[in-house]
C-alpha atoms as a PDB file:
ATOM      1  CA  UNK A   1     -36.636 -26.239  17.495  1.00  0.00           C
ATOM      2  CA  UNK A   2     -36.828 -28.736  19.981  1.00  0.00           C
ATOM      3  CA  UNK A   3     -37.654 -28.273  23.684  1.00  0.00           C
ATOM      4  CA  UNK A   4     -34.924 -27.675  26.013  1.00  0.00           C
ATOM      5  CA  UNK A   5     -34.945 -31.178  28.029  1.00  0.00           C
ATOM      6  CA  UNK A   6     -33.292 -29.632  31.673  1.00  0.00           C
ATOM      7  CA  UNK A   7     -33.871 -27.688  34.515  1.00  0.00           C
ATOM      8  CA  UNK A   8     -31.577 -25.296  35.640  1.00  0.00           C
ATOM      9  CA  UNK A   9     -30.510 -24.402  39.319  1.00  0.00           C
ATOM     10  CA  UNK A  10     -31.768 -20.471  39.889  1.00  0.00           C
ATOM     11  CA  UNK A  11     -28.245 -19.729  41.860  1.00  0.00           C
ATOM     12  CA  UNK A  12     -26.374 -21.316  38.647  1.00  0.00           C
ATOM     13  CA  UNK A  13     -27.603 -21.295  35.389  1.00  0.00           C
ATOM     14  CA  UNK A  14     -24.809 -23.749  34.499  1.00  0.00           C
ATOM     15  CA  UNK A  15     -25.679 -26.381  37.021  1.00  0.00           C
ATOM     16  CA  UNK A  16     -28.481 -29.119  35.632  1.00  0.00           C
ATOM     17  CA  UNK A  17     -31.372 -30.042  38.412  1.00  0.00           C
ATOM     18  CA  UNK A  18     -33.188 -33.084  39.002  1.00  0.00           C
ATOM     19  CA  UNK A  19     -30.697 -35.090  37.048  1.00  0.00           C
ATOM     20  CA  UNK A  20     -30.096 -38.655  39.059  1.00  0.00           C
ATOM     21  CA  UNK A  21     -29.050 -41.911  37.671  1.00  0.00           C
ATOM     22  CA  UNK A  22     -32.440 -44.111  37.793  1.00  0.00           C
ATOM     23  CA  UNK A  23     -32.156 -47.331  40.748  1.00  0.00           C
ATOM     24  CA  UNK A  24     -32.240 -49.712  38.092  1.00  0.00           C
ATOM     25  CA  UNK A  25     -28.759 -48.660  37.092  1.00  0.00           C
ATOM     26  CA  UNK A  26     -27.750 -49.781  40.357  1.00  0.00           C
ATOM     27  CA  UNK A  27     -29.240 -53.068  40.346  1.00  0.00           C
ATOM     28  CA  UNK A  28     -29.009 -53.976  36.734  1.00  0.00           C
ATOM     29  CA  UNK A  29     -25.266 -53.864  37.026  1.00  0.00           C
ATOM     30  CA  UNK A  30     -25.597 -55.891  40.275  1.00  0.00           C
ATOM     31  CA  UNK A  31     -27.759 -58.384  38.467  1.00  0.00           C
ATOM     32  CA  UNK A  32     -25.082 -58.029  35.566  1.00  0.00           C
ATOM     33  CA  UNK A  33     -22.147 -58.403  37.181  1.00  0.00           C
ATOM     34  CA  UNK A  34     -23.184 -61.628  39.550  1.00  0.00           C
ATOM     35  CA  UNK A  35     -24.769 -63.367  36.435  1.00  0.00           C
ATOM     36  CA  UNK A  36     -21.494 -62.839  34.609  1.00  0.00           C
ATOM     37  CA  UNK A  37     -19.369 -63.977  37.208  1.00  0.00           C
ATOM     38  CA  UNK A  38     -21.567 -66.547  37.458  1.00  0.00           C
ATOM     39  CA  UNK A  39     -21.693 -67.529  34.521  1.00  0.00           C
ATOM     40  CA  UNK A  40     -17.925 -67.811  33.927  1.00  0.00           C
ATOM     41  CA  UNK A  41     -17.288 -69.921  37.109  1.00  0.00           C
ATOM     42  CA  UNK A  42     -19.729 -72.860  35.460  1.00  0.00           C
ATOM     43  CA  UNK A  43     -18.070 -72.338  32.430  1.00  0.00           C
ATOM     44  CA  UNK A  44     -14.431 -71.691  32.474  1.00  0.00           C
ATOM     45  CA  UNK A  45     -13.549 -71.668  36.744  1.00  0.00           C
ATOM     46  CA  UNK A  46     -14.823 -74.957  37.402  1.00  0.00           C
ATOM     47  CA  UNK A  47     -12.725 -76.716  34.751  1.00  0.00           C
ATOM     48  CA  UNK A  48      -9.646 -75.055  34.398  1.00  0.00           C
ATOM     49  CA  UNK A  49      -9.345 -73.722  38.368  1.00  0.00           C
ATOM     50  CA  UNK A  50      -6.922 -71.313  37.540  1.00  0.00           C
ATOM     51  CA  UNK A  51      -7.293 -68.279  40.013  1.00  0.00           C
ATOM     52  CA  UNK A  52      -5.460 -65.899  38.137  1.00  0.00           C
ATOM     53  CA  UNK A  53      -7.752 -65.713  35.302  1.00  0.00           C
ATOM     54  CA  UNK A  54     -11.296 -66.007  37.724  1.00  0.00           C
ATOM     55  CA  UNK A  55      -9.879 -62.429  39.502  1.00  0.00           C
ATOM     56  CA  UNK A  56      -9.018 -60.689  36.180  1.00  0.00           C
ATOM     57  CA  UNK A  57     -12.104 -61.571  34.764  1.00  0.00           C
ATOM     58  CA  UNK A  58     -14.167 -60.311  37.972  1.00  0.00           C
ATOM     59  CA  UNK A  59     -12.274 -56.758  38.129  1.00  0.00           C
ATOM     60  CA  UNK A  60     -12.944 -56.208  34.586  1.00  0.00           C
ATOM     61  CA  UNK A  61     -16.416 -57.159  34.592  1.00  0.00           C
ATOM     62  CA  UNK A  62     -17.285 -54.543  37.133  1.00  0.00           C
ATOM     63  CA  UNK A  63     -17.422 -51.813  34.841  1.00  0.00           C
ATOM     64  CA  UNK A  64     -18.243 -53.556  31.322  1.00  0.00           C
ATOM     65  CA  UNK A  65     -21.413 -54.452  33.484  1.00  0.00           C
ATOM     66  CA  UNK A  66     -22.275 -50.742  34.539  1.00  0.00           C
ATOM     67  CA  UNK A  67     -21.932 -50.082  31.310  1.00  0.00           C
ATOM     68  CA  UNK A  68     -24.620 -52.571  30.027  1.00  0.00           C
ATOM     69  CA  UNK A  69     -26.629 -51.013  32.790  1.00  0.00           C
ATOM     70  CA  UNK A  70     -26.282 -48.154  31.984  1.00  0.00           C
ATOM     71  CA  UNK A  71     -26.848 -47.992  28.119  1.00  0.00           C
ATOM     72  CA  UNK A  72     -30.042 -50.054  28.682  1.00  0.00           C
ATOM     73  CA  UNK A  73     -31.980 -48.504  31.546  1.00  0.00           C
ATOM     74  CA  UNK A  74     -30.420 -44.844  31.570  1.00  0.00           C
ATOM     75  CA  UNK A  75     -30.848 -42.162  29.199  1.00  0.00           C
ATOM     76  CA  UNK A  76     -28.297 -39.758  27.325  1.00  0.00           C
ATOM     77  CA  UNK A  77     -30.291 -36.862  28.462  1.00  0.00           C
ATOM     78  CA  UNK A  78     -29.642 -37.807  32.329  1.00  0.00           C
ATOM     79  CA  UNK A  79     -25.805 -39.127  31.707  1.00  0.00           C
ATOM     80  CA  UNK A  80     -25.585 -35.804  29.575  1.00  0.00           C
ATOM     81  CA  UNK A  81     -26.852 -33.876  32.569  1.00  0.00           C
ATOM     82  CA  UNK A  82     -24.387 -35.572  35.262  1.00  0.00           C
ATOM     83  CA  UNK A  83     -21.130 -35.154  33.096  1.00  0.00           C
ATOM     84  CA  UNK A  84     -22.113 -31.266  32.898  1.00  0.00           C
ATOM     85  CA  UNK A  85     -22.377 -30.898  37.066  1.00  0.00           C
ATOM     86  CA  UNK A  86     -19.679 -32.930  37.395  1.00  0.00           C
ATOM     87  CA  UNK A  87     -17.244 -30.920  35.191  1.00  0.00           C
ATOM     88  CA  UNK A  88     -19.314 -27.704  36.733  1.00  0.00           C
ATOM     89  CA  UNK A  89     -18.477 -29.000  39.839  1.00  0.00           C
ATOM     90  CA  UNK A  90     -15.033 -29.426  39.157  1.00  0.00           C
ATOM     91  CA  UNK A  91     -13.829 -25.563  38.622  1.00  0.00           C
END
């Protein structure tokens, strides 16, 4: 049987401790998102101009990139950990 991976709070045996999202979360969907946005303005914005598309593209790249960043430098065990306290949290 394998280890138990998490910590429990002593006041809450339901609540997960020492369970944040690493920094490179933060700035790989930064990094993500601008290259991406980049990225589609050499591409597609500086030819066509249209506006429209630019802005839907931008709001829907926001989380498609914190997902990336997420899968790649996060693990299950952590995201796991933070749905748990959130839904603990919750009630």
């Amino acid at each position: 049987m394998e280890k138990n991976p998490y910590k429990f709070s002593p006041s809450n045996s339901r609540l997960v401790l020492g369970n944040e999202r690493p920094s490179m979360v933060t700035y790989g969907t930064a990094a993500i998102f601008l290259g991406s946005v980049y990225f589609y303005n050499r591409r597609f914005f500086r030819i066509d101009g249209n506006a429209v598309n630019m802005l839907a593209f931008t709001v829907a790249s926001m989380p498609a990139s914190y997902a990336y960043a997420s899968y790649i430098w996060s693990s299950p065990v952590i995201e796991a950990a933070i749905i748990n306290n959130e839904r603990e949290n919750k009630h």
